[in-house]
C-alpha atoms as a PDB file:
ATOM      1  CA  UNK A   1      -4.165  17.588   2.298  1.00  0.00           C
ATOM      2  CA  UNK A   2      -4.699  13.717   1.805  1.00  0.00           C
ATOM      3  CA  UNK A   3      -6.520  11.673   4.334  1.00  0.00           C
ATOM      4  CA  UNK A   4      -3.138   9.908   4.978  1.00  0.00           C
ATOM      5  CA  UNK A   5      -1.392  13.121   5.958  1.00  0.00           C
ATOM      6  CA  UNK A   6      -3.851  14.544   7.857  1.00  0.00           C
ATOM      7  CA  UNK A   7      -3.546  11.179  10.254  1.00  0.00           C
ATOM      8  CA  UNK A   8       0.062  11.785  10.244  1.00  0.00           C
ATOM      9  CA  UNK A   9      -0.597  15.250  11.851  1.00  0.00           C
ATOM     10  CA  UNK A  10      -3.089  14.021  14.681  1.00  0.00           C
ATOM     11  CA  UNK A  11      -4.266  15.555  17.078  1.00  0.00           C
ATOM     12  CA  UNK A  12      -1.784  13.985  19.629  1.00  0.00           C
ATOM     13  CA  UNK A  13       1.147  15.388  17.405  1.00  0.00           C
ATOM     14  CA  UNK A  14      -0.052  18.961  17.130  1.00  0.00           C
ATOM     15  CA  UNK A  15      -0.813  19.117  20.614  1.00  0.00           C
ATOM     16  CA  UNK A  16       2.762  17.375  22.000  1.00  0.00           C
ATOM     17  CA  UNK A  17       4.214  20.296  19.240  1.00  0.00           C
ATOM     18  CA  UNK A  18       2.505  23.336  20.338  1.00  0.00           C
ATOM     19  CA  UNK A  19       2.841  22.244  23.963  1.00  0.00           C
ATOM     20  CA  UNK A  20       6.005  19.931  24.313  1.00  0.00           C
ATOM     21  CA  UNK A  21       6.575  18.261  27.563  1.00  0.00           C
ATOM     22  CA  UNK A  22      10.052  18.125  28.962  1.00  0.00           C
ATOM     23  CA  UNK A  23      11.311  20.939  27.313  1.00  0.00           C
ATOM     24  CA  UNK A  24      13.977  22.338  28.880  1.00  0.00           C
ATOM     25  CA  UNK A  25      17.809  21.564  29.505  1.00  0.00           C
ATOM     26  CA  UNK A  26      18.493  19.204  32.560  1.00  0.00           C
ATOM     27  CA  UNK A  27      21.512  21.361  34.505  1.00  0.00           C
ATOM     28  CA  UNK A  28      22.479  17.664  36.401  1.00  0.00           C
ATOM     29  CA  UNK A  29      22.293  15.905  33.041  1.00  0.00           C
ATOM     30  CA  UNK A  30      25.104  13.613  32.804  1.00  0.00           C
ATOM     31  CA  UNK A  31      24.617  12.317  29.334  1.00  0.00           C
ATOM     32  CA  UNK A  32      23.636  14.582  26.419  1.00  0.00           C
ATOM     33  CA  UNK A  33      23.918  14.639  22.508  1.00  0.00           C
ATOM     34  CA  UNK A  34      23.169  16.778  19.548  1.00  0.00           C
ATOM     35  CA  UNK A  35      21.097  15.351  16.971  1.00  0.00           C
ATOM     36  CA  UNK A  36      20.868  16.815  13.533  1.00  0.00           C
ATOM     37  CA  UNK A  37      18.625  15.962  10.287  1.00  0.00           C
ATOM     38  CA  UNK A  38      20.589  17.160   7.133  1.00  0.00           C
ATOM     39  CA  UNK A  39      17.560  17.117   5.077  1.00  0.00           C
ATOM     40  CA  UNK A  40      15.007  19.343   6.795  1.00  0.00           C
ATOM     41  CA  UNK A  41      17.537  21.261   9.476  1.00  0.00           C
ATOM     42  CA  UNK A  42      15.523  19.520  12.136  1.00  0.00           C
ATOM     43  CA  UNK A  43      18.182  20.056  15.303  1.00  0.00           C
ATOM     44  CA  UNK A  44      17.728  18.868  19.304  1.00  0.00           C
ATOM     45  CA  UNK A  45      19.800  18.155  22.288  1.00  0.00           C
ATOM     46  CA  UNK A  46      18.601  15.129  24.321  1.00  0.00           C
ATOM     47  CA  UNK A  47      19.642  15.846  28.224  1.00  0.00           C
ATOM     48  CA  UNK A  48      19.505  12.594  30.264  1.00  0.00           C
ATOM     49  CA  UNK A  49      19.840  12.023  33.621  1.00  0.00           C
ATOM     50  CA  UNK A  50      20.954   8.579  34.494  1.00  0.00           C
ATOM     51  CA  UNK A  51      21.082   6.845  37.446  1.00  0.00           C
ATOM     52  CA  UNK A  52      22.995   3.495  37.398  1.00  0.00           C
ATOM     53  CA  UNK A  53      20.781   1.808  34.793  1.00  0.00           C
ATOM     54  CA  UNK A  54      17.621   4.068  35.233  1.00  0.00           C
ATOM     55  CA  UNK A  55      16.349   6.844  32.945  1.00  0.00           C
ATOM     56  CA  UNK A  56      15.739   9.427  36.183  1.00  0.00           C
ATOM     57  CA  UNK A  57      15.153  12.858  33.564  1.00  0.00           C
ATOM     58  CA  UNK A  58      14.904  13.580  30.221  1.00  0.00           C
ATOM     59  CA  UNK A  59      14.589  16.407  28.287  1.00  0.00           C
ATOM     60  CA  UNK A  60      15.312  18.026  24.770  1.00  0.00           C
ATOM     61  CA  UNK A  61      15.938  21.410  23.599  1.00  0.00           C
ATOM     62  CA  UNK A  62      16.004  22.220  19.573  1.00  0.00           C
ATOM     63  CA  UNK A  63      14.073  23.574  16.740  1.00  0.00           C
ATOM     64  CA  UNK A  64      12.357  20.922  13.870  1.00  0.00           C
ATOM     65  CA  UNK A  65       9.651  20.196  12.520  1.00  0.00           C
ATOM     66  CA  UNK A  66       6.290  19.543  14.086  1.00  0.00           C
ATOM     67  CA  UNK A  67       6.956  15.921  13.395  1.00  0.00           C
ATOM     68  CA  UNK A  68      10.541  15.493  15.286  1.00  0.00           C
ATOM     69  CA  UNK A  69       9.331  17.809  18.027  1.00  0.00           C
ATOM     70  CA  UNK A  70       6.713  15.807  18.724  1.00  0.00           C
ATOM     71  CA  UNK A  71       8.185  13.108  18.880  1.00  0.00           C
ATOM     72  CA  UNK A  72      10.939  14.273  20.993  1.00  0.00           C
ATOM     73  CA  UNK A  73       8.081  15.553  23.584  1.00  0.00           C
ATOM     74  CA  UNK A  74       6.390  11.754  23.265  1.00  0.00           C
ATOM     75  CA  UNK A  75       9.355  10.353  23.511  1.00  0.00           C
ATOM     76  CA  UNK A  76      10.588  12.114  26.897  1.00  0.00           C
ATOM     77  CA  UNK A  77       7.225  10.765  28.549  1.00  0.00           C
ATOM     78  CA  UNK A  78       7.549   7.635  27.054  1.00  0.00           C
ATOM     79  CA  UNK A  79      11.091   6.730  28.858  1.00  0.00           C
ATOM     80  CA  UNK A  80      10.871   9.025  31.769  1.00  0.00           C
ATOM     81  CA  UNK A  81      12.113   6.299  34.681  1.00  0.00           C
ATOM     82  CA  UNK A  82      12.494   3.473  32.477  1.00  0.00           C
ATOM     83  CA  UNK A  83      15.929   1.406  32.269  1.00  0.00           C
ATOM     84  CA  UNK A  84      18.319   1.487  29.919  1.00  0.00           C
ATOM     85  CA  UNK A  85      17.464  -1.948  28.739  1.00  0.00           C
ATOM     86  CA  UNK A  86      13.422  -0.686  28.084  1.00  0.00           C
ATOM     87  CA  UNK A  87      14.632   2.086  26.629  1.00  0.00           C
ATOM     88  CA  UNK A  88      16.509   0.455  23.863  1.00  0.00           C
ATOM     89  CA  UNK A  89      13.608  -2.251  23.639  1.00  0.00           C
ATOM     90  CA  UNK A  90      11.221   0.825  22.987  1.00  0.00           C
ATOM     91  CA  UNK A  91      13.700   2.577  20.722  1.00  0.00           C
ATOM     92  CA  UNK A  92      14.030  -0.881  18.145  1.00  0.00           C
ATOM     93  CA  UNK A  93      10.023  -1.075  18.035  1.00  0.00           C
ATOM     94  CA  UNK A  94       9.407   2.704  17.125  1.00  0.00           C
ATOM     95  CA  UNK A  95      12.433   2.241  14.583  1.00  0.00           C
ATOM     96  CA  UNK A  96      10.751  -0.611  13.182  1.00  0.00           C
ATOM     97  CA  UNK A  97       7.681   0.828  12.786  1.00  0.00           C
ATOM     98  CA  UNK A  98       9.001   3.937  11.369  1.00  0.00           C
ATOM     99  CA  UNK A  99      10.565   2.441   8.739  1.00  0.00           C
ATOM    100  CA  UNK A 100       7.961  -0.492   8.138  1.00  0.00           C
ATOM    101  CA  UNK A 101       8.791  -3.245   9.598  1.00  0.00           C
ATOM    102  CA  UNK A 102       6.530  -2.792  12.532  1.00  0.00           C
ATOM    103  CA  UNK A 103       2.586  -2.877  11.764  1.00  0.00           C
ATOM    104  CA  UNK A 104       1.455  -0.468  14.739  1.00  0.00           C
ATOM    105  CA  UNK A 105      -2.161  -1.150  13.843  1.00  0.00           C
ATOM    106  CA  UNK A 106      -1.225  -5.282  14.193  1.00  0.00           C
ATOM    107  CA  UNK A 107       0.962  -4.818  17.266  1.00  0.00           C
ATOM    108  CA  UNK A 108      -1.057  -1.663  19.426  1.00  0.00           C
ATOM    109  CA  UNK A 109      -0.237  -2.520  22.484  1.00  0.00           C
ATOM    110  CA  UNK A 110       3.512  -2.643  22.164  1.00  0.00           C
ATOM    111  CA  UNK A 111       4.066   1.273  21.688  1.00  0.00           C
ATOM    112  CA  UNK A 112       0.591   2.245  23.247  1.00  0.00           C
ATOM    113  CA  UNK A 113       0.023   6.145  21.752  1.00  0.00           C
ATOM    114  CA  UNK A 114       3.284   6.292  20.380  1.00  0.00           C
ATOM    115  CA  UNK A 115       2.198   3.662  17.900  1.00  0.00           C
ATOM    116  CA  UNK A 116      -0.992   5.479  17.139  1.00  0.00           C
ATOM    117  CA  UNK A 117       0.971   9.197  16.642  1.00  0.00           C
ATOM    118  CA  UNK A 118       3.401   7.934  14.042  1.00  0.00           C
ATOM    119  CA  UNK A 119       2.192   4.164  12.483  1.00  0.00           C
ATOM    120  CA  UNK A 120       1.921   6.036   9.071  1.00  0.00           C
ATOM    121  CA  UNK A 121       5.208   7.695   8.841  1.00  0.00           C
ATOM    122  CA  UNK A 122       6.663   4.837   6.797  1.00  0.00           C
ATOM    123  CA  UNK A 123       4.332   6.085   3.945  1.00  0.00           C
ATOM    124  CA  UNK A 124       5.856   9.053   4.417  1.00  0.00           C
ATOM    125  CA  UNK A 125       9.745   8.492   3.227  1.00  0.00           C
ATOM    126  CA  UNK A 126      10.837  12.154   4.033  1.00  0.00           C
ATOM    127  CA  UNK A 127       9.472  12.106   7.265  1.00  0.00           C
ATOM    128  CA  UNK A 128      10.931   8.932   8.575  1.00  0.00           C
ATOM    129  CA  UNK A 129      14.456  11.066   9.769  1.00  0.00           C
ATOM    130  CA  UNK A 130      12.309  13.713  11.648  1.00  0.00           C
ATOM    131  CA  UNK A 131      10.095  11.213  13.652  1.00  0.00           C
ATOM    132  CA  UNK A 132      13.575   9.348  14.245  1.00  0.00           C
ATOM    133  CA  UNK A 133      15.956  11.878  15.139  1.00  0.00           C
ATOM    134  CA  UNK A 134      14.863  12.722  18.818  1.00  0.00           C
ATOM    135  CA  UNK A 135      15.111   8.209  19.328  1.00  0.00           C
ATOM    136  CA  UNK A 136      18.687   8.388  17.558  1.00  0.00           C
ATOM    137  CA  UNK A 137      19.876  11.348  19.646  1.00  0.00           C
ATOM    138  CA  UNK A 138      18.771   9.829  22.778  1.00  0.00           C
ATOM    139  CA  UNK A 139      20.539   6.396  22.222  1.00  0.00           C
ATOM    140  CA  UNK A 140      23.736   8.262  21.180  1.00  0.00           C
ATOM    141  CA  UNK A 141      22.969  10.164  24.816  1.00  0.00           C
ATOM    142  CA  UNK A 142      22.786   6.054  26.609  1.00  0.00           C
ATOM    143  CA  UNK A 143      25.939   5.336  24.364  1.00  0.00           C
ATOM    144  CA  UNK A 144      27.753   8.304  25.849  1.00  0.00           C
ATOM    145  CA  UNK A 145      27.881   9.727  22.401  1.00  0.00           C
ATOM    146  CA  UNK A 146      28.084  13.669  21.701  1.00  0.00           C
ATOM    147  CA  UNK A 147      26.578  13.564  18.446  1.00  0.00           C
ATOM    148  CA  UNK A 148      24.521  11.862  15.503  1.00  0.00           C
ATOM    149  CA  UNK A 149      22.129  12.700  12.551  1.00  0.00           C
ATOM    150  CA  UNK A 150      19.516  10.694  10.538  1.00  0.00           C
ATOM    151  CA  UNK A 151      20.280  11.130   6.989  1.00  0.00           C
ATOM    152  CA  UNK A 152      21.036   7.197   6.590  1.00  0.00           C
ATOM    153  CA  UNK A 153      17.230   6.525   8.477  1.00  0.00           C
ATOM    154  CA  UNK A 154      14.785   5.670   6.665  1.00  0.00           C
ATOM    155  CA  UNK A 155      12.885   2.574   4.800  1.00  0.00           C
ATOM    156  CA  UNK A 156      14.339   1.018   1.416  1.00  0.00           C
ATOM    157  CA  UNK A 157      13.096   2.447  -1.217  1.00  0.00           C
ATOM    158  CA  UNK A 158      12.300  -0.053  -4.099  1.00  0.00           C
ATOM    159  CA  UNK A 159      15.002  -0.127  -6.082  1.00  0.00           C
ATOM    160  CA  UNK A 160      14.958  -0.656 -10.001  1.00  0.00           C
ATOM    161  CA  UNK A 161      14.763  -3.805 -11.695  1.00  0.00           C
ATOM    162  CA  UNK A 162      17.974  -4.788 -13.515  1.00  0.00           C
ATOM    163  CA  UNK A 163      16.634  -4.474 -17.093  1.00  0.00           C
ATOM    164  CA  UNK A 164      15.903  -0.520 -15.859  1.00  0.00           C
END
């Protein structure tokens, strides 16, 4: 395994997959959606419980990867009680960091452990749709939306010169 990947599976993410927090359905959820990643067959359900403009619960259910799961269980802790609008501020930083267009090791502060769990994932193109597919289920759950996948996530690949 390269030194690269083994960051990518930290010690933060194996623990957060073998024991994920807030795992369990919400029965007073009033938003939910079903997230699905094509690719790998990583699927969750994001449960939310929201209170005017206040994340009160949230929770996931599903079967993935040890990527997506832990990111679902990170990402539960991370918005537990937050509003909508720091949720969504939170959601576009871990998007653009998972697809390269946020240095987590320039920025630290701004997604605390988060950053530290999945900064590398952009090197990673394959893995991009698992770490984002709990973040993309839970907007579509603040959007009032049933259902969404990640198989158009991901960072832009180069693409070949016009002579090629």
């Amino acid at each position: 395994m390269s030194e690269e990947l083994r960051e990518l599976f930290n010690e933060v993410v194996k623990d957060h997959e073998k024991k994920p927090r807030n795992f369990h359905r919400i029965e007073t959820a009033n938003r939910k959606s079903l997230g699905h990643n094509r690719t790998c067959g990583d699927m969750l359900v994001v449960y939310m419980q929201l209170e005017g403009e206040v994340v009160k619960d949230i929770s996931f259910l599903g079967e993935g990867c040890s990527i997506s799961k832990s990111s679902a269980s990170m990402m539960t802790e991370a918005l537990k009680g937050k509003t909508r609008q720091e949720a969504e501020a939170i959601f576009d930083k871990f998007h653009q960091m998972v697809i390269g267009k946020l240095d987590a090791e320039t920025l630290p502060d701004q997604l605390g452990k988060l950053g530290k769990a999945f900064g590398n994932v952009h090197k990673f193109h394959a893995r991009v749709p698992c770490a984002s597919l709990p973040w993309h289920t839970m907007r579509a759950a603040l959007e009032g939306e049933e259902m969404t996948s990640t198989e158009h996530v991901g960072p832009a690949l180069p693409q070949p010169a016009a002579s090629e």
